[in-house]
Protein backbone atom coordinates (compact mmCIF):
# COMPACT_ATOMS: atom_id res chain seq x y z
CA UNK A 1 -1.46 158.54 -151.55
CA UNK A 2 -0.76 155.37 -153.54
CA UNK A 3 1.97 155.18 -155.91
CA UNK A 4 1.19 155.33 -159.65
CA UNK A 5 2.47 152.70 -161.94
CA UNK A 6 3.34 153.02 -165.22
CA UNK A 7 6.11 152.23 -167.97
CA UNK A 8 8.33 148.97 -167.35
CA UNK A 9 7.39 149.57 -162.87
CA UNK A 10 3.39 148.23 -163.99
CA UNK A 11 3.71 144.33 -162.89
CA UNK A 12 1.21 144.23 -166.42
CA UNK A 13 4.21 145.49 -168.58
CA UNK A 14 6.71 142.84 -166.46
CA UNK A 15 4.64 140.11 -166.88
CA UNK A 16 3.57 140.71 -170.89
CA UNK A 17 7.45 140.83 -170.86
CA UNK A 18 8.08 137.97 -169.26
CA UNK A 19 6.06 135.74 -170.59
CA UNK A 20 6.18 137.28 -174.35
CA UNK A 21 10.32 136.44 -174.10
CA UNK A 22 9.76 133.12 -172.43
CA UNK A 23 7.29 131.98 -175.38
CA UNK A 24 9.80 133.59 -178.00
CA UNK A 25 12.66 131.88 -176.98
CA UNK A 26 11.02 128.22 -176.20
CA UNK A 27 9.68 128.55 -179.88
CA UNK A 28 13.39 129.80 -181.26
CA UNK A 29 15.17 127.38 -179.66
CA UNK A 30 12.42 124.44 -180.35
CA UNK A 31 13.36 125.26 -184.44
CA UNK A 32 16.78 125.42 -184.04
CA UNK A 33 16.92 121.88 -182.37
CA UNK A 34 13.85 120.66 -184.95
CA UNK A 35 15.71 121.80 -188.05
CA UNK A 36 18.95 120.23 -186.79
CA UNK A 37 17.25 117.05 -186.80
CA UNK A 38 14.45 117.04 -189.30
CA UNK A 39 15.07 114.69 -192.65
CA UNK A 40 15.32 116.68 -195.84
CA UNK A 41 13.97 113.48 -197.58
CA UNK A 42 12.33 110.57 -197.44
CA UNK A 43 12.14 107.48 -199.19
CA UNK A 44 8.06 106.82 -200.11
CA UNK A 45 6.49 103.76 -202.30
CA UNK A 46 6.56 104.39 -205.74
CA UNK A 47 4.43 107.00 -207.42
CA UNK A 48 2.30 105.35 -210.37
CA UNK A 49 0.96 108.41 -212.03
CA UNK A 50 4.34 110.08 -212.16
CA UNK A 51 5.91 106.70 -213.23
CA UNK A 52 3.38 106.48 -216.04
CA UNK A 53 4.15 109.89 -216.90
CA UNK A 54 7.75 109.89 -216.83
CA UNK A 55 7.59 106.68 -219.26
CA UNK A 56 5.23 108.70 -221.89
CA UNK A 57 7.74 111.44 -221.64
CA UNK A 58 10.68 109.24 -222.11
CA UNK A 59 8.83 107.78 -225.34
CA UNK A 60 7.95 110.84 -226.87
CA UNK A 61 12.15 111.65 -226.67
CA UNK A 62 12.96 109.05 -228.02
CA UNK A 63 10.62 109.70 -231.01
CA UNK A 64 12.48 112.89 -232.06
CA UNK A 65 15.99 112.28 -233.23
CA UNK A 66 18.94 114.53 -232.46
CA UNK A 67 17.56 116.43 -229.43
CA UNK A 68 19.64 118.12 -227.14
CA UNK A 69 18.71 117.92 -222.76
CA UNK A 70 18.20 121.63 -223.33
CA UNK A 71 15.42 121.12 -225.89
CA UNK A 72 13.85 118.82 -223.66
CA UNK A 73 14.07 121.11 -220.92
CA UNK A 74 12.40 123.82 -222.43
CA UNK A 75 9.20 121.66 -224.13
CA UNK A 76 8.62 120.33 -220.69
CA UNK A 77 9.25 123.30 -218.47
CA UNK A 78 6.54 123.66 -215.51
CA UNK A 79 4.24 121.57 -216.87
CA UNK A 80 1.09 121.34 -214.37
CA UNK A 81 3.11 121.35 -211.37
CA UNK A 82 5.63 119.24 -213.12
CA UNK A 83 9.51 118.97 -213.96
CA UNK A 84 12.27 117.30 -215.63
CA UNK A 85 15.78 117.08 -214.09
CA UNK A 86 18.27 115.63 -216.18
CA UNK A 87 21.09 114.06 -214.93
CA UNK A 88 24.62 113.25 -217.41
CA UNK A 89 26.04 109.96 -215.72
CA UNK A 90 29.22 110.78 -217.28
CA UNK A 91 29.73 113.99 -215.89
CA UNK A 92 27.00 114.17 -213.11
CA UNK A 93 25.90 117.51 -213.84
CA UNK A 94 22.47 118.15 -213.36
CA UNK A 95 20.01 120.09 -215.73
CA UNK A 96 16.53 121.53 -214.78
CA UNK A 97 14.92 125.09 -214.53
CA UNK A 98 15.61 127.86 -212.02
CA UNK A 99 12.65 127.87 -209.83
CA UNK A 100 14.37 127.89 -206.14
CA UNK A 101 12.60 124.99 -204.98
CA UNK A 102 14.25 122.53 -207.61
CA UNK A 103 17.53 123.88 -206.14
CA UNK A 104 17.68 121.78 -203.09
CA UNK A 105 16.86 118.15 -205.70
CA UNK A 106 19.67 119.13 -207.84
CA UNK A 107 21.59 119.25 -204.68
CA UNK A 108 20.22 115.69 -203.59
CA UNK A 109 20.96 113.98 -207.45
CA UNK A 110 24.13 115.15 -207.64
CA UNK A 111 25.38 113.96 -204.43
CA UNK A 112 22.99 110.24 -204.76
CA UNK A 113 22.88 107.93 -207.50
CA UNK A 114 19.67 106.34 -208.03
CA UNK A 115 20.07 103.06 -210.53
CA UNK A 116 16.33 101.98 -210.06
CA UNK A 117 13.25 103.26 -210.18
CA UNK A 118 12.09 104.82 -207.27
CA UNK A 119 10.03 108.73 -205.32
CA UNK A 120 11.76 110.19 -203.00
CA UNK A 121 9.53 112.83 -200.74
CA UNK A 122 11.07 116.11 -199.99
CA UNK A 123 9.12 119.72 -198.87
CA UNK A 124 7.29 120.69 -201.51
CA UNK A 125 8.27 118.76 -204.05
CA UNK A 126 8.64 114.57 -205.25
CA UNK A 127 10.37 113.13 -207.11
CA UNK A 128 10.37 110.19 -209.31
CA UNK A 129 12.78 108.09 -211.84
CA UNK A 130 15.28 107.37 -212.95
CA UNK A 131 14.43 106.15 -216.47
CA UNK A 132 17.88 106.36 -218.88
CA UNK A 133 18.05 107.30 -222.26
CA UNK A 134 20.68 108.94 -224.74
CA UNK A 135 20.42 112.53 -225.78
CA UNK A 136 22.85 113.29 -228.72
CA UNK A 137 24.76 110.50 -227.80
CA UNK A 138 25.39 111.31 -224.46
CA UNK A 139 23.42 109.20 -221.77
CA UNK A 140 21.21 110.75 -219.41
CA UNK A 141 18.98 109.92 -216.23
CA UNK A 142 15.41 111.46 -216.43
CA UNK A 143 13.65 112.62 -213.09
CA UNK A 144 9.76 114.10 -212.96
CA UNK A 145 9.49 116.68 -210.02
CA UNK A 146 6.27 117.11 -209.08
CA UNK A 147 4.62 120.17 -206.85
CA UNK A 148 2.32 118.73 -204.21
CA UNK A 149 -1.40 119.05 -204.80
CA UNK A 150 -2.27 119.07 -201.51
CA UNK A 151 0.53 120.08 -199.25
CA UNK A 152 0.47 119.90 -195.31
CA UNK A 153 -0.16 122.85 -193.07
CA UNK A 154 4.22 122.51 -192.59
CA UNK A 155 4.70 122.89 -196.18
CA UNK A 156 1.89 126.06 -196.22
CA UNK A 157 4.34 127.65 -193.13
CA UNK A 158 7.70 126.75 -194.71
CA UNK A 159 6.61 128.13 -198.11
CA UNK A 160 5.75 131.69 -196.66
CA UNK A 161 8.74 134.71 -196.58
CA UNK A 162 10.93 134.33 -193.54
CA UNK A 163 9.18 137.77 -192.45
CA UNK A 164 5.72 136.65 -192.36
CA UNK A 165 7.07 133.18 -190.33
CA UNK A 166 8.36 135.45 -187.58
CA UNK A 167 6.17 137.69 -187.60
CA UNK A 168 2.89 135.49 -187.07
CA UNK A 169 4.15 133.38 -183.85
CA UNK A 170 4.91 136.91 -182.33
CA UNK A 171 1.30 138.70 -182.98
CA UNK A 172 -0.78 135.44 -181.81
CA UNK A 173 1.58 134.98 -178.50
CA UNK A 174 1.43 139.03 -178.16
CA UNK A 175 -2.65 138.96 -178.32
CA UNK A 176 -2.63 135.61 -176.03
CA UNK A 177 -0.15 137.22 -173.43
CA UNK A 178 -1.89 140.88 -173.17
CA UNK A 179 -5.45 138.30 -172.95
CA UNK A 180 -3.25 137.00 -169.90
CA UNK A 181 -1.51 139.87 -168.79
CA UNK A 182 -5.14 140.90 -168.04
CA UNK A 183 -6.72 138.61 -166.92
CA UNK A 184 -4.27 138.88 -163.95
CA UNK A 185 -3.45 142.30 -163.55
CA UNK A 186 -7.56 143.86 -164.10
CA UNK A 187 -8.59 141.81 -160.43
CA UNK A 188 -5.23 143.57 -159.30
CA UNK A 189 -5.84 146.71 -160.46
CA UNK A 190 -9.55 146.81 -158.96
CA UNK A 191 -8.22 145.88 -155.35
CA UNK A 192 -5.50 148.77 -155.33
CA UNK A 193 -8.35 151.45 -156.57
CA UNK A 194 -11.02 149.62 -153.84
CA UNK A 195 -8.13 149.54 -151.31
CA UNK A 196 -7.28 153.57 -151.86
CA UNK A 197 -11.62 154.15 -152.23
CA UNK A 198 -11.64 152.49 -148.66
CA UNK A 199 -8.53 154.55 -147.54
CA UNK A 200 -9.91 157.90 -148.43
CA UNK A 201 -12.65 157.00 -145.95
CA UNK A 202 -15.09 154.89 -148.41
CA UNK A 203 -15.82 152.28 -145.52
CA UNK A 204 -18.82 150.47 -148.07
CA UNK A 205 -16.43 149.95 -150.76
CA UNK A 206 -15.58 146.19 -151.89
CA UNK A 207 -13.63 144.57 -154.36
CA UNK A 208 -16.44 143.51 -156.83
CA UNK A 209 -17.37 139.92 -158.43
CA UNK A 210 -13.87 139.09 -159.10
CA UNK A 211 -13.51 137.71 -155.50
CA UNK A 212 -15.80 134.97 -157.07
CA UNK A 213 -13.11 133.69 -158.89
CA UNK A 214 -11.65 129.70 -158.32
CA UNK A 215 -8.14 130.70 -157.77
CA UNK A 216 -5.77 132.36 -155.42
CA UNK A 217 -6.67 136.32 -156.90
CA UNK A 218 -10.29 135.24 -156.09
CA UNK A 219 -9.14 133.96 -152.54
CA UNK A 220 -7.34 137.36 -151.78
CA UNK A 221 -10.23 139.76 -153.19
CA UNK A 222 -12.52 137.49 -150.61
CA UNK A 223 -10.36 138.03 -147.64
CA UNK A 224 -10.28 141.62 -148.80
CA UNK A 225 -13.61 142.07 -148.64
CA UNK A 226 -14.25 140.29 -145.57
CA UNK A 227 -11.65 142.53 -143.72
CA UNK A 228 -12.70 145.47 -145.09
CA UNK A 229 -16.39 144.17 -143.74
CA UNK A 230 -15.10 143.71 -139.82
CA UNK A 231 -13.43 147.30 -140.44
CA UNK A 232 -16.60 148.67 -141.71
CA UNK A 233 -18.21 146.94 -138.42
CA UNK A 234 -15.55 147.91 -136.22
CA UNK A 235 -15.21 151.38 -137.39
CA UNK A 236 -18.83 152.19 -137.03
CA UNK A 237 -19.16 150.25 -133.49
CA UNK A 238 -16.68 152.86 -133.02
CA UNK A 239 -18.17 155.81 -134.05
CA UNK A 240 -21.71 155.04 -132.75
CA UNK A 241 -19.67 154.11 -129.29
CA UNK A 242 -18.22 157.49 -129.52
CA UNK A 243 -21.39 159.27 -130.56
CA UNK A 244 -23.51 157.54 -127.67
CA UNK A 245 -20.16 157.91 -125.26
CA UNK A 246 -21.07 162.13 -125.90
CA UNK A 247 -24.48 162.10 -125.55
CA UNK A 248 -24.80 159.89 -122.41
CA UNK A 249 -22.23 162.10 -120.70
CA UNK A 250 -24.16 164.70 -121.52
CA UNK A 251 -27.19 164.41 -118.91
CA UNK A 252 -24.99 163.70 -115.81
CA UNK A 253 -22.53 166.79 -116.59
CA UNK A 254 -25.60 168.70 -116.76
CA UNK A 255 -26.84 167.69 -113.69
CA UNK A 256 -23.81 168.12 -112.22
CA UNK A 257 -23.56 171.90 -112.98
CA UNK A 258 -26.93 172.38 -111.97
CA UNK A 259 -26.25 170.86 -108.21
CA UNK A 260 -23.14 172.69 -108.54
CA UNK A 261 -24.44 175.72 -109.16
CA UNK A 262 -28.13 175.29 -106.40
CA UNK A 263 -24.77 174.76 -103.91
CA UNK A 264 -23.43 177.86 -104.97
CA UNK A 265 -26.42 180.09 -104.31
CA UNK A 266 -26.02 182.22 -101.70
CA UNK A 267 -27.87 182.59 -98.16
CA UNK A 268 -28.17 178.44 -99.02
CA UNK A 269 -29.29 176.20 -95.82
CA UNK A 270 -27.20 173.69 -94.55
CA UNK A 271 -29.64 170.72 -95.07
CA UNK A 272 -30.04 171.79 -98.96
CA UNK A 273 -26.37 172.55 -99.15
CA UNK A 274 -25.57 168.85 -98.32
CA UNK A 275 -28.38 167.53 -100.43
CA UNK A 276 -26.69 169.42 -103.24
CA UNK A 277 -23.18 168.59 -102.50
CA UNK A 278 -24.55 164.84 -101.94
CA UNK A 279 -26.50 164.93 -105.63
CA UNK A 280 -23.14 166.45 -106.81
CA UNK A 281 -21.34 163.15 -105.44
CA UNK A 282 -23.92 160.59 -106.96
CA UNK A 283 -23.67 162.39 -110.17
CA UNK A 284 -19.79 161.89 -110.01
CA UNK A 285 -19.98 158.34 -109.05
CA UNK A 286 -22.12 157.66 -111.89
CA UNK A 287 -19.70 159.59 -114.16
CA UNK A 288 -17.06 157.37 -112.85
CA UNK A 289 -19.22 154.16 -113.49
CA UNK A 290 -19.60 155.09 -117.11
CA UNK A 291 -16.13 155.99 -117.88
CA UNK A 292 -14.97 152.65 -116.30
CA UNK A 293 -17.62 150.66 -118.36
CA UNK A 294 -16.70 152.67 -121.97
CA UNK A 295 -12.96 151.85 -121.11
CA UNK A 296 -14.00 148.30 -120.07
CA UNK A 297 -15.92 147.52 -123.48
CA UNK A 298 -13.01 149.24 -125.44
CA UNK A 299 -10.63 147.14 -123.78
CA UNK A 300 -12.24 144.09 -124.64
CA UNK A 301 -13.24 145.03 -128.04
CA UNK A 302 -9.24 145.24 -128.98
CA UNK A 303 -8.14 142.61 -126.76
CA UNK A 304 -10.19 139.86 -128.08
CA UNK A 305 -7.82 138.29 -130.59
CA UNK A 306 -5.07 138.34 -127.79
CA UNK A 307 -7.23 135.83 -125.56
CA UNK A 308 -5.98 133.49 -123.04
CA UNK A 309 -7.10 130.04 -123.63
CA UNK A 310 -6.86 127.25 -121.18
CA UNK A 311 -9.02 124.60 -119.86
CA UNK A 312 -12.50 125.91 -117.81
CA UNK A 313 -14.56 124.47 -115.24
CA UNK A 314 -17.93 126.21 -116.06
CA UNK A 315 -19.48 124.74 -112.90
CA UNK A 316 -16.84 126.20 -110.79
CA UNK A 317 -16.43 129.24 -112.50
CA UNK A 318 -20.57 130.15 -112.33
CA UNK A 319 -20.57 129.53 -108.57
CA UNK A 320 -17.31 131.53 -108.03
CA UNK A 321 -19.10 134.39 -109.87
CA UNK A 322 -22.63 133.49 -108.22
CA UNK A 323 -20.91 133.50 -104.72
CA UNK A 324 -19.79 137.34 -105.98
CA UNK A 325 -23.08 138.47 -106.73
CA UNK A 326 -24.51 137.09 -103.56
CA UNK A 327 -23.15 139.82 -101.79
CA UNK A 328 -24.76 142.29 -103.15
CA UNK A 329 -27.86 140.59 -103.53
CA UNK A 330 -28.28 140.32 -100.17
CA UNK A 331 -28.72 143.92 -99.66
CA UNK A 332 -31.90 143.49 -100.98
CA UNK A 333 -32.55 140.18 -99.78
CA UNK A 334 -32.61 138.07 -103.07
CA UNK A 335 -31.29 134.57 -102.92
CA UNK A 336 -29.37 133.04 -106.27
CA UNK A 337 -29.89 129.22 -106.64
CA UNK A 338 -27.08 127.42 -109.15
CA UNK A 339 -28.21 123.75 -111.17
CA UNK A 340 -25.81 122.35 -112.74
CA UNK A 341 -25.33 119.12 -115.03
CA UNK A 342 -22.22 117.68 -114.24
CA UNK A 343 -19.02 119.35 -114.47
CA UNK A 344 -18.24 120.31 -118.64
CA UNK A 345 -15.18 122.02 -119.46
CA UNK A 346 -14.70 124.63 -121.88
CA UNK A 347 -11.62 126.21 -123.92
CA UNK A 348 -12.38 129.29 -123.00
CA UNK A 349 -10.56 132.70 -121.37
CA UNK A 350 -11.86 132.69 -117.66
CA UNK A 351 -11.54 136.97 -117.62
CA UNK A 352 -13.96 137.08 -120.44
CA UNK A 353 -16.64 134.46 -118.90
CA UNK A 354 -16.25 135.86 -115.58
CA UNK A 355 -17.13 139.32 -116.72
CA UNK A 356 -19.89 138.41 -119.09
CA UNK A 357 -21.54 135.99 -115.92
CA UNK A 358 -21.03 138.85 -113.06
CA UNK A 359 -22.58 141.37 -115.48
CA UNK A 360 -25.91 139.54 -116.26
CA UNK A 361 -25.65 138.66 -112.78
CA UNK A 362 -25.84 142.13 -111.40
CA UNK A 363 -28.32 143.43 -114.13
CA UNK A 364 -30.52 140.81 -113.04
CA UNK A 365 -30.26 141.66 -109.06
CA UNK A 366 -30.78 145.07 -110.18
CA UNK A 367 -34.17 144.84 -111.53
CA UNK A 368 -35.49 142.15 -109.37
CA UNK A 369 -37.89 142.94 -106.21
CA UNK A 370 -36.69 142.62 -103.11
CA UNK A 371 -37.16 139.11 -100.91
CA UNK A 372 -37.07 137.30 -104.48
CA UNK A 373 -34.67 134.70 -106.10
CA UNK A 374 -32.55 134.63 -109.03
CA UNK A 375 -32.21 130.97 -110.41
CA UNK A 376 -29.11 129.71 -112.73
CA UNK A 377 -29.61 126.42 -114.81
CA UNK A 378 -26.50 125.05 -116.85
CA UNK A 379 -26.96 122.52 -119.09
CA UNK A 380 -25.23 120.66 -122.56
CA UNK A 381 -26.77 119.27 -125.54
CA UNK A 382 -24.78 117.48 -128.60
CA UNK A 383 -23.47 121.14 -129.71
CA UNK A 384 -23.24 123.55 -127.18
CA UNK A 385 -23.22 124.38 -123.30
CA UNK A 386 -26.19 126.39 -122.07
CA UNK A 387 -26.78 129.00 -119.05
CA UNK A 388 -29.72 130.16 -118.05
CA UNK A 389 -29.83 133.25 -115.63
CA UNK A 390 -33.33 133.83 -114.48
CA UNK A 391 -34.94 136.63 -112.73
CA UNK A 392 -38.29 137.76 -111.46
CA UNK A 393 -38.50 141.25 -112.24
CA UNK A 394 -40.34 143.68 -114.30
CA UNK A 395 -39.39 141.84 -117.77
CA UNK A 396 -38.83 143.58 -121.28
CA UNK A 397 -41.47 144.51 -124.01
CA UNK A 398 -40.74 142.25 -126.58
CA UNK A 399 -39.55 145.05 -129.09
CA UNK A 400 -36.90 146.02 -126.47
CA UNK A 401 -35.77 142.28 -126.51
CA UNK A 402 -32.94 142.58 -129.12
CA UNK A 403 -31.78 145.55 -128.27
CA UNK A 404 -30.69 145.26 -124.82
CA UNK A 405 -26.92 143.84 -125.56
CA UNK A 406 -26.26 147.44 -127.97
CA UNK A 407 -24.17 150.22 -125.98
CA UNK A 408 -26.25 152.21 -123.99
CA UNK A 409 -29.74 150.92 -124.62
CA UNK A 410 -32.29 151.48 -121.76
CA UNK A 411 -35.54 150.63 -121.40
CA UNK A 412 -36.83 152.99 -119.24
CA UNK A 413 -34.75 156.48 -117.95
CA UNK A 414 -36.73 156.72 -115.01
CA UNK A 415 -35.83 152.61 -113.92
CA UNK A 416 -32.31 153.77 -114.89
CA UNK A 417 -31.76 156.27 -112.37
CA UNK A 418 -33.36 154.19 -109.54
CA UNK A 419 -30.74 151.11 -110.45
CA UNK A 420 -27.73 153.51 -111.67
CA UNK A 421 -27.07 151.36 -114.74
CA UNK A 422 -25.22 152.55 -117.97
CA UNK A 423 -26.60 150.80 -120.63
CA UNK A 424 -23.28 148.91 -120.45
CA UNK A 425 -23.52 145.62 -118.43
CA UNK A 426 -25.25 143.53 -121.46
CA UNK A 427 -22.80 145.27 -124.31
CA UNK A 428 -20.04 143.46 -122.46
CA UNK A 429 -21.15 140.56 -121.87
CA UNK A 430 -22.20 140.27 -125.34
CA UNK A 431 -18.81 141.01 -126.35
CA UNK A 432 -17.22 138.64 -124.25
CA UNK A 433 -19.26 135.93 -125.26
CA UNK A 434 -19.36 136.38 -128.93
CA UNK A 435 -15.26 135.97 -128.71
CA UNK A 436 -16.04 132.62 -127.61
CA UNK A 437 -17.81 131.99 -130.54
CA UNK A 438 -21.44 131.76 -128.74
CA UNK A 439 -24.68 133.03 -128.32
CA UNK A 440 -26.08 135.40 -126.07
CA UNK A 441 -30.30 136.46 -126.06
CA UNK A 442 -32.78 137.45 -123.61
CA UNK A 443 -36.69 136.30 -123.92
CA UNK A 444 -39.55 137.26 -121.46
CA UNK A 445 -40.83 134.28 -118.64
CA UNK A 446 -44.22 133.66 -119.00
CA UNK A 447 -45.03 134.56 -115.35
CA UNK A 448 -42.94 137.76 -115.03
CA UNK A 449 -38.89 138.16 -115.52
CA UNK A 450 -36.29 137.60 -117.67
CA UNK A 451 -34.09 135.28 -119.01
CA UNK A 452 -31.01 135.28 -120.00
CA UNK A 453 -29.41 132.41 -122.36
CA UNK A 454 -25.33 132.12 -123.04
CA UNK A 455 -24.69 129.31 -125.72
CA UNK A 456 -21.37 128.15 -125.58
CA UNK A 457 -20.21 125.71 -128.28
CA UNK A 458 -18.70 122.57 -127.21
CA UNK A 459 -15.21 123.04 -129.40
């Protein structure tokens, strides 16, 4: 049973985590460093409205005798988005209202003098002047603070509570990095559940269209799916093997009993005693024919991705398994002629080819007449090497065609028990070849027999 994930083991949780920390930190540290080197103010061209301003202020002072900086202060207190600071040269105290934001120019004029006219740009605020004048006989600089109409998206930010700035990078990088987390962990996710679906014995199961995806997740949910295909394949070739393994063993166990038990009969003749005994031996031998053949095809089934390359002669290697198969044609007096085109090599496992060549070879002396030939043509085209094993037997109906390289597929029972065959010769063959990448089919002559083509590619 799979493990279940959950609190701070989920790779979801570690990676929100992660990231969400990484983010926090690069934006932290990126403000410390920004605010360590960010002007406070700037020195900008001269306003014109706020110097025409700050000149009809000044006149209207000077118009009223006898006022004090305070009066002044209080007639032109946060006037549209305006402010006066006053300045005393003499003592360099600075006079304006409370609001927070004129804090930090108060700070700047006391620490700068300005003798000429001039804005200086800060945050939220500018500021223009100086224009000097005497207030109840003490002189005075006179500054016009004014709130920016339109202020930058920086200004909008640095003007909110300190609460609300930390709070809003941390919600949008929280919603971005669980968008994220997601998008990584949900393709994860599905191939652990399709992974325990397939281990519980759901062989169809398949990661689903994530594996279409452009990057390495995609790549694994692909290779996922195509192994769990060839397990699928492999598992079933398996079971069907095993199912058709049963039944075939079936008929000649029966058999066997029954001769066993005829030769058991009492007050039995010798003549039908031996013919007993004798069918008792041929069902054996045929028993032991099968049971080589299953253990043959497994064997090659799980040894395929352990093959031994090298270098092949496929000229020589056809006539050393034609010279094999002469033998036994010659008990019925068929001859085997080999063409060949030149001598091609082939990367190829020489066990394999042998087996799949004598195979077709003896399947095709098997259901040939007697006092007839087999013929053998290889050939090579721009892609491929081709063989050719020709006989002059019986042939195939055509719907039998395809199915003569499956596991136990016979044509006809009664043809069966005159050759002996299994149902097993083509299933290896097939097997061996398809390792090699190739090609193996069987098609009718026109005349009467049947071909056999192996297509070998060239690489």
């Amino acid at each position: 049973m799979l493990k279940k994930f959950s609190g701070f083991s989920s790779i979801g949780v570690k990676l929100f985590i992660y990231f969400w920390l990484i983010i926090v930190i690069t934006i932290g540290a990126t403000r410390l460093i920004s605010e360590q080197f960010r002007t406070k103010s700037i020195l900008v061209p001269t306003h014109h409205g706020d110097t025409a301003k700050l000149n009809r202020i000044a006149k209207r002072i000077q118009r009223v005798p006898a006022i004090t900086a305070e009066q002044v202060l209080s007639f032109y207190q946060d006037n549209d988005g305006r402010e006066l600071l006053l300045k005393n040269t003499e003592t360099q105290a600075i006079l304006s209202s409370e609001h927070w934001q004129i804090k930090n120019l108060q700070v700047f004029l006391s620490e700068n003098n300005l003798d000429r006219l001039t804005t200086v740009k800060f945050e939220f605020y500018r500021i223009t002047g100086p224009i000097t004048l005497e207030l109840s006989d003490t002189p005075y600089q006179i500054f016009l603070a004014s709130r920016d109409r339109k202020p930058h998206f920086g200004n909008i930010i640095n003007r909110m509570p300190v609460w609300l700035r930390i709070a809003i990078p941390i919600i949008i990088s929280s919603i971005l990095l669980w968008l994220l987390t997601r998008s990584l962990t949900k393709p994860l996710i599905a191939m652990q559940k399709t992974a325990a679906r397939f281990g519980d014995g759901e062989f169809s199961a398949r990661v689903p269209i994530i594996a279409q995806r452009n990057d390495e997740i995609g790549d694994c949910a692909a290779s996922f799916n195509l192994m769990a295909e060839k397990l699928e394949q492999n598992i079933s070739s398996h079971q069907r093997l095993l199912a058709d393994v049963s039944h075939e063993l079936r008929s000649p166990m029966t058999r066997l009993q029954i001769a066993l038990g005829l030769a058991q009969q009492e007050d039995i003749s010798e003549a039908l005693l031996q013919k007993h005994l004798q069918r008792c031996e041929l069902e054996v031998a045929r028993l032991d024919e099968m049971i080589a053949n299953v253990l043959s095809l497994s064997r090659m089934e799980n040894t395929i991705s352990q093959m031994e390359l090298m270098s092949v002669d496929l000229q020589q290697l056809l006539t050393l398994c034609i010279d094999d198969a002469q033998y036994i044609a010659n008990e019925k007096f068929i001859s085997i002629n080999f063409e060949s085109q030149g001598s091609p090599l082939l990367q190829a496992d020489p066990n394999l080819l042998s087996s799949a060549f004598n195979n077709i070879l003896i399947n095709a002396i098997k259901y040939s007449q007697n006092n007839s030939q087999i013929n053998v043509k290889l050939s090579q085209n721009s892609q491929q090497y081709v063989i050719d094993i020709i006989d002059n037997g019986i042939g195939v109906a055509a719907d039998d065609l395809a199915k003569l390289f499956d596991p136990f597929y016979r044509v006809a029972q009664s043809r069966d028990r005159e050759t002996g065959g299994t149902g097993l010769g083509l299933a290896i063959a097939k097997q061996a070849i398809v390792a090699h990448n190739g090609h193996i089919y069987a098609q009718n002559n026109s005349e009467n027999g049947l071909t056999v083509t192996i297509e070998l590619p060239l690489g």
